[in-house]
Protein backbone atom coordinates (compact mmCIF):
# COMPACT_ATOMS: atom_id res chain seq x y z
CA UNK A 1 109.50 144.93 126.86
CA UNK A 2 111.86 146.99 128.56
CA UNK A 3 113.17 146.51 131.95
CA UNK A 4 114.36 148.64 134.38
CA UNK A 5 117.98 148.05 134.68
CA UNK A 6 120.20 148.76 137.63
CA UNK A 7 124.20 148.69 137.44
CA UNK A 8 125.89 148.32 140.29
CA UNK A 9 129.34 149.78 140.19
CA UNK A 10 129.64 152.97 138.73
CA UNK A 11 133.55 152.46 137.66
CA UNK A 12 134.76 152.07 134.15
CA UNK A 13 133.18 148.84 133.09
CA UNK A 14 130.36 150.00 134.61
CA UNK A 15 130.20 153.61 133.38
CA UNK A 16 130.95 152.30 129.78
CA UNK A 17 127.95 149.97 129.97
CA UNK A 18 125.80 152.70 130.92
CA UNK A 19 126.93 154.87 128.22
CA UNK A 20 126.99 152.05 125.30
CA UNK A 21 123.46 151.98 126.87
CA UNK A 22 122.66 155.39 126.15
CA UNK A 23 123.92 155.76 122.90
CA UNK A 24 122.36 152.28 121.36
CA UNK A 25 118.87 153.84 122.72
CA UNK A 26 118.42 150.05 123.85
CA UNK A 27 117.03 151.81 126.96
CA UNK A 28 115.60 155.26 127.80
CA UNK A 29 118.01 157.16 130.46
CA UNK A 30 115.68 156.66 133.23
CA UNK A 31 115.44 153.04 132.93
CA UNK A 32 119.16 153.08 134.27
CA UNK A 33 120.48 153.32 137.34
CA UNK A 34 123.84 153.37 138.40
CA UNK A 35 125.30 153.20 141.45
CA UNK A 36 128.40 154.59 143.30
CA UNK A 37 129.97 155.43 146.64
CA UNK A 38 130.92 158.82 145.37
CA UNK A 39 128.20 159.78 142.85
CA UNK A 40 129.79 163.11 142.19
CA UNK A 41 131.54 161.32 139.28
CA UNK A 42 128.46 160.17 137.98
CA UNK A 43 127.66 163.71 137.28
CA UNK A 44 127.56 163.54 133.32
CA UNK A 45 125.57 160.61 133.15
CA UNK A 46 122.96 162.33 135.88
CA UNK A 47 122.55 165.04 133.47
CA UNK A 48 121.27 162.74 131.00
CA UNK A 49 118.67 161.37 132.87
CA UNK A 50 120.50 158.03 133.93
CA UNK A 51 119.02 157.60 137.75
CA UNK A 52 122.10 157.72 140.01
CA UNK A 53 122.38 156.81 143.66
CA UNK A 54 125.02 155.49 146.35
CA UNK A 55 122.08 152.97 147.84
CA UNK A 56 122.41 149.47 146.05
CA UNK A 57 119.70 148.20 147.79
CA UNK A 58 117.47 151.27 146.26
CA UNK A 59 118.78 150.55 142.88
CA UNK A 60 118.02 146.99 143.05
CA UNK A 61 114.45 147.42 144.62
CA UNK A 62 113.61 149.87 141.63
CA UNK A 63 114.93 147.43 138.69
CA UNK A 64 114.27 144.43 137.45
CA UNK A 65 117.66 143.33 135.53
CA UNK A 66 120.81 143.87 137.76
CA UNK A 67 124.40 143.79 136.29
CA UNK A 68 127.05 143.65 138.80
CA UNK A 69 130.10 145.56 137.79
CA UNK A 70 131.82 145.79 141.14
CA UNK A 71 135.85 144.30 141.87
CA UNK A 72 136.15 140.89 142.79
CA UNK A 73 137.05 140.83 146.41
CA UNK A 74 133.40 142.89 146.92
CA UNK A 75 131.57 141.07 145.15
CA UNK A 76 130.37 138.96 148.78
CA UNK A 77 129.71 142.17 150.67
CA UNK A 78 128.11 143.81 147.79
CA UNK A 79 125.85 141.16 146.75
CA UNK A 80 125.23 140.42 150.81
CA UNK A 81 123.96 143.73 150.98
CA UNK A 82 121.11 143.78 148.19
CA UNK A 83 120.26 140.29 148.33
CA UNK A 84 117.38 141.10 150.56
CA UNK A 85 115.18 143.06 147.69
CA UNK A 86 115.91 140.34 145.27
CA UNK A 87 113.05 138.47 143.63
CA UNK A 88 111.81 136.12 141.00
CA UNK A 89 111.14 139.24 138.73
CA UNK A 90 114.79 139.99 139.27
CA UNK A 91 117.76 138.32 136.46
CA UNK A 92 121.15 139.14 138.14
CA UNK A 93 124.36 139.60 135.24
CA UNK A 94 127.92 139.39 136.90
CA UNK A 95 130.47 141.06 134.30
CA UNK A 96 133.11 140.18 137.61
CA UNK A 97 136.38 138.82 136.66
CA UNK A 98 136.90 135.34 137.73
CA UNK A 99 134.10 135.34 140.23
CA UNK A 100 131.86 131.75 139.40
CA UNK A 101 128.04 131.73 138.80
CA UNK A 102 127.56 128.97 141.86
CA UNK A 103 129.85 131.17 143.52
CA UNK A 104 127.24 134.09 143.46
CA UNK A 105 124.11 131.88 143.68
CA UNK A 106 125.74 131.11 147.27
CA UNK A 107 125.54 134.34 148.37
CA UNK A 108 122.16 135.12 147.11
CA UNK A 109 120.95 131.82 148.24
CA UNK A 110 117.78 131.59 145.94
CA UNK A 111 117.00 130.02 142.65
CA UNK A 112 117.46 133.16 140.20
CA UNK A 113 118.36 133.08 136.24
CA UNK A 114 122.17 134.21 137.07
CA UNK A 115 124.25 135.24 133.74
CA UNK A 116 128.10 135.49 133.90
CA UNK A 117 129.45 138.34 130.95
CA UNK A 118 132.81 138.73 130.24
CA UNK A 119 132.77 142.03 127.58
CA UNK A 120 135.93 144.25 126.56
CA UNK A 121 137.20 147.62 126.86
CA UNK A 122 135.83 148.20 123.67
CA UNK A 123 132.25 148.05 125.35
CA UNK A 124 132.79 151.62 126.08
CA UNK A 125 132.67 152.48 121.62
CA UNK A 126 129.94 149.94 121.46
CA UNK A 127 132.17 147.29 119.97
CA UNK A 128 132.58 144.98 122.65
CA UNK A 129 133.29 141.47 122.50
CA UNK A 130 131.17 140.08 125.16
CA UNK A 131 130.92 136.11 125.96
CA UNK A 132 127.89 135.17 128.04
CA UNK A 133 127.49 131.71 130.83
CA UNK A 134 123.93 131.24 131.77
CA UNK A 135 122.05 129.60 134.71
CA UNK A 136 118.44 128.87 135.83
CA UNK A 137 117.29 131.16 133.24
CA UNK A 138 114.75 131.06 130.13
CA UNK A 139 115.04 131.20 126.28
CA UNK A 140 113.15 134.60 126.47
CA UNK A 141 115.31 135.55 129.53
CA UNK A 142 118.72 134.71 128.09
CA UNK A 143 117.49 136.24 124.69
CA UNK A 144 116.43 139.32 126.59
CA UNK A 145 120.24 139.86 127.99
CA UNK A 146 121.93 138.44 124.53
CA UNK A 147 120.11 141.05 122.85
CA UNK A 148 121.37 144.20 125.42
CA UNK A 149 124.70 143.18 124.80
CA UNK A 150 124.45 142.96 121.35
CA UNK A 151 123.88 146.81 121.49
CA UNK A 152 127.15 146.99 122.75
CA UNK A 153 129.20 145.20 120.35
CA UNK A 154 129.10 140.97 119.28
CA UNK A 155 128.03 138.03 121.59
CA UNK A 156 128.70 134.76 121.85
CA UNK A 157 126.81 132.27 124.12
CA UNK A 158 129.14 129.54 125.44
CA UNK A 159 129.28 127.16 128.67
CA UNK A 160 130.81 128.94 131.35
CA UNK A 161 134.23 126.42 131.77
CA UNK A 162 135.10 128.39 128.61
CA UNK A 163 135.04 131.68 130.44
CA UNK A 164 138.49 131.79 131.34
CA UNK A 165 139.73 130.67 127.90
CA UNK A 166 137.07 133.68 126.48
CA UNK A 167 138.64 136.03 129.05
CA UNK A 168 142.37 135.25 127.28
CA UNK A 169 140.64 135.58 123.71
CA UNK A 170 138.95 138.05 124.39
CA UNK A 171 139.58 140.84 127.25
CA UNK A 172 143.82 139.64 127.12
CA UNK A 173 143.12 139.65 123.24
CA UNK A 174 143.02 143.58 123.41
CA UNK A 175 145.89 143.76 124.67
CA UNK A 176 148.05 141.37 121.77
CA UNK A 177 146.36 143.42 119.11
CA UNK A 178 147.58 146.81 120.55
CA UNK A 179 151.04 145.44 120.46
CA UNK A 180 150.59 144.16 117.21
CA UNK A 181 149.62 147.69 115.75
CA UNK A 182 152.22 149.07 118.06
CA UNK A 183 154.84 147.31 116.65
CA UNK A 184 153.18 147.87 112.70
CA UNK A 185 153.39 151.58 113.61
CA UNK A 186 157.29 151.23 114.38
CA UNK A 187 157.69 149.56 111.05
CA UNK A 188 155.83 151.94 109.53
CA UNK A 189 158.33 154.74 111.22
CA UNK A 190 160.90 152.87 109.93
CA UNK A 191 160.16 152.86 106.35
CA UNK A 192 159.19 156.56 105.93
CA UNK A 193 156.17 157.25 107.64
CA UNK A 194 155.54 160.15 110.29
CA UNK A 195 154.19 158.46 113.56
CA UNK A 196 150.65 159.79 113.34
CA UNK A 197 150.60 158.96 109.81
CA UNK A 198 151.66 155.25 110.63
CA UNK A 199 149.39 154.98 113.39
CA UNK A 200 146.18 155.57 110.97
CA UNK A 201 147.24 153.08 108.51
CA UNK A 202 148.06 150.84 110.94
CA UNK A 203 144.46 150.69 112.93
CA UNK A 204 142.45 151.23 109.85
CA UNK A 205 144.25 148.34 107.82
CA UNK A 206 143.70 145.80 111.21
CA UNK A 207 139.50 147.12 111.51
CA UNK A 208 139.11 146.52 108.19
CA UNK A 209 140.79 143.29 108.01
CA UNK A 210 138.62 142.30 110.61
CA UNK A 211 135.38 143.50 109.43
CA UNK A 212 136.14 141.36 106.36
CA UNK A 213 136.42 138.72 108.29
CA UNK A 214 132.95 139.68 110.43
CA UNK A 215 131.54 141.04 106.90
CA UNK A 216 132.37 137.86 104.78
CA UNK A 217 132.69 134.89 107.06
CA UNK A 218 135.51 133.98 105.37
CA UNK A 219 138.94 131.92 107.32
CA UNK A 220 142.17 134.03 107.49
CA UNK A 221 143.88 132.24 104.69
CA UNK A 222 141.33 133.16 102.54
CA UNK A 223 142.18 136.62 102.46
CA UNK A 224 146.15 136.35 102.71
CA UNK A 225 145.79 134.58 99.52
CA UNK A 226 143.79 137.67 97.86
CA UNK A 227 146.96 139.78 98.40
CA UNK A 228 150.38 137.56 98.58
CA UNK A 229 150.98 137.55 94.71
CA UNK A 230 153.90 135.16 93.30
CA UNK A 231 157.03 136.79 94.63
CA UNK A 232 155.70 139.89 96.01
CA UNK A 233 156.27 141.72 98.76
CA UNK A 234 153.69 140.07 101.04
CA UNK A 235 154.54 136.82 100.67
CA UNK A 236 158.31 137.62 101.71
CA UNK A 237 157.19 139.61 104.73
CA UNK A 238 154.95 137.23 105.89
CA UNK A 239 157.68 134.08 105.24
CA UNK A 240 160.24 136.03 107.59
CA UNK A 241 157.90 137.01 110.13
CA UNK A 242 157.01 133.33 110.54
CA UNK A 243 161.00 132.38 110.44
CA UNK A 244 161.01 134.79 113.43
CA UNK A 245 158.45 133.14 115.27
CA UNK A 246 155.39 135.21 114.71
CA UNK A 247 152.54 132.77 114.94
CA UNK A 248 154.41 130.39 117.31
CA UNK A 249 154.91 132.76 120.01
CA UNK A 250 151.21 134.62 119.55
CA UNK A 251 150.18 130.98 120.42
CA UNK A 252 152.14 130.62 123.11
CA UNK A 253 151.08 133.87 124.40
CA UNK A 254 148.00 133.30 124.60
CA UNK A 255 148.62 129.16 125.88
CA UNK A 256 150.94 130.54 129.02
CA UNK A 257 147.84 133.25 129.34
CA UNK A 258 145.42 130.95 130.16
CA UNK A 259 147.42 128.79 131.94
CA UNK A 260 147.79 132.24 134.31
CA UNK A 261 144.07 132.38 134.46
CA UNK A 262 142.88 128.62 134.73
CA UNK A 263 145.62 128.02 137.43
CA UNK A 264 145.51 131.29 139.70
């Protein structure tokens, strides 16, 4: 059954939910409502039929799953000022950075199923990476919130003193594998290819070595060994990157990364 579904914070995050909503049909437009001080840039999604409104507390009244998409240092106010209309029909999804389930259940100050999210800028293409921390909820109720993120790319479930390594992995992840085709396109430059040229080879050959990966379930090394031949060209490429560090320092990357995270 479909529930009514109010998101509160109408900025990116939030505006890429709502359309990654929209476009899955997981939901019909006037299920959602969004919420924003200024709603005059929530114009495009108002013409849709997405319910839009300045008035949390109206939103959350009206709804019956809430996902709160707002910056960390309102998360207190913001939650203080709905907290009022919430009830037992109500299941309350953070997708706030660093901001702790208990920490939220103290500000609402009753016993509700609370989920924490962490999804990815590619929520907004429906190919999100979203990790999900659970509290106080049931199987149908975390199944229920597993299954609208699904619609918005893959979803793991995992105990919430993982979020901040899942954060690294996955939201800081983007980030390493834009550099990585960055630096493929410059390569590519550098060997003969016009930029635009590069840059499709370069983000086609990473998605599809990825969906073999989603596709086939196979381990990395399973498909390096499909294409480094004896004394090819791969094999040499890949030796030399490794000689320069390539593994080593994505590792410690993404080590001194969390270390940023888990330590403040």
């Amino acid at each position: 059954m479909t529930k009514k579904i109010a998101i509160i914070g109408g900025g990116n995050l939030g505006t890429a939910i709502a359309e990654g909503l929209l476009k899955s049909k997981f939901c019909e437009p006037a299920d959602i409502t969004i919420t924003k001080r200024n709603i005059a840039t929530l114009n495009d999604l108002s013409a849709r039929g997405v319910n839009i409104t300045s008035d949390n507390a109206l939103a959350v009244r009206n709804s019956e799953l809430i996902i709160l998409a707002v910056k960390p240092f309102q998360v207190s106010d913001v939650v203080a000022g709905f907290k009022n209309e919430l009830t037992d029909k109500h299941l309350l999804v953070s997708v706030v950075t660093g901001v702790l389930i208990s920490e939220i259940g103290s500000i609402v100050e009753k016993r509700l199923p609370v989920f924490r999210a962490m999804p990815n800028t590619a929520i907004a293409i429906q190919e999100s990476m979203t990790c999900i921390s659970v509290t106080n909820a049931s199987e149908e109720q975390s199944r229920y919130v597993k299954d609208l993120f699904a619609t918005l790319g893959k979803v793991s479930m995992i105990d919430e003193k993982l979020m901040e390594a899942a954060t690294v992995l996955g939201a800081c992840g983007t980030a390493f594998a834009m550099r990585y085709i960055r630096a493929n396109i410059q390569g590519g430059i550098e060997i003969g290819f016009d930029a635009l040229t590069a840059s499709l080879i370069a983000a086609q050959t990473v998605k599809g070595a990825a969906e073999l990966l989603l596709q086939k379930g196979t381990h990395p090394e399973q498909e390096i060994d499909k294409v480094t031949t004896p004394k090819g060209c791969t094999i040499v490429g890949l030796n030399e990157m490794e000689h320069q560090g390539f593994s080593s320092s994505l590792i410690k990357g993404i080590a001194t990364s969390y270390n940023k995270i888990s330590k403040g």
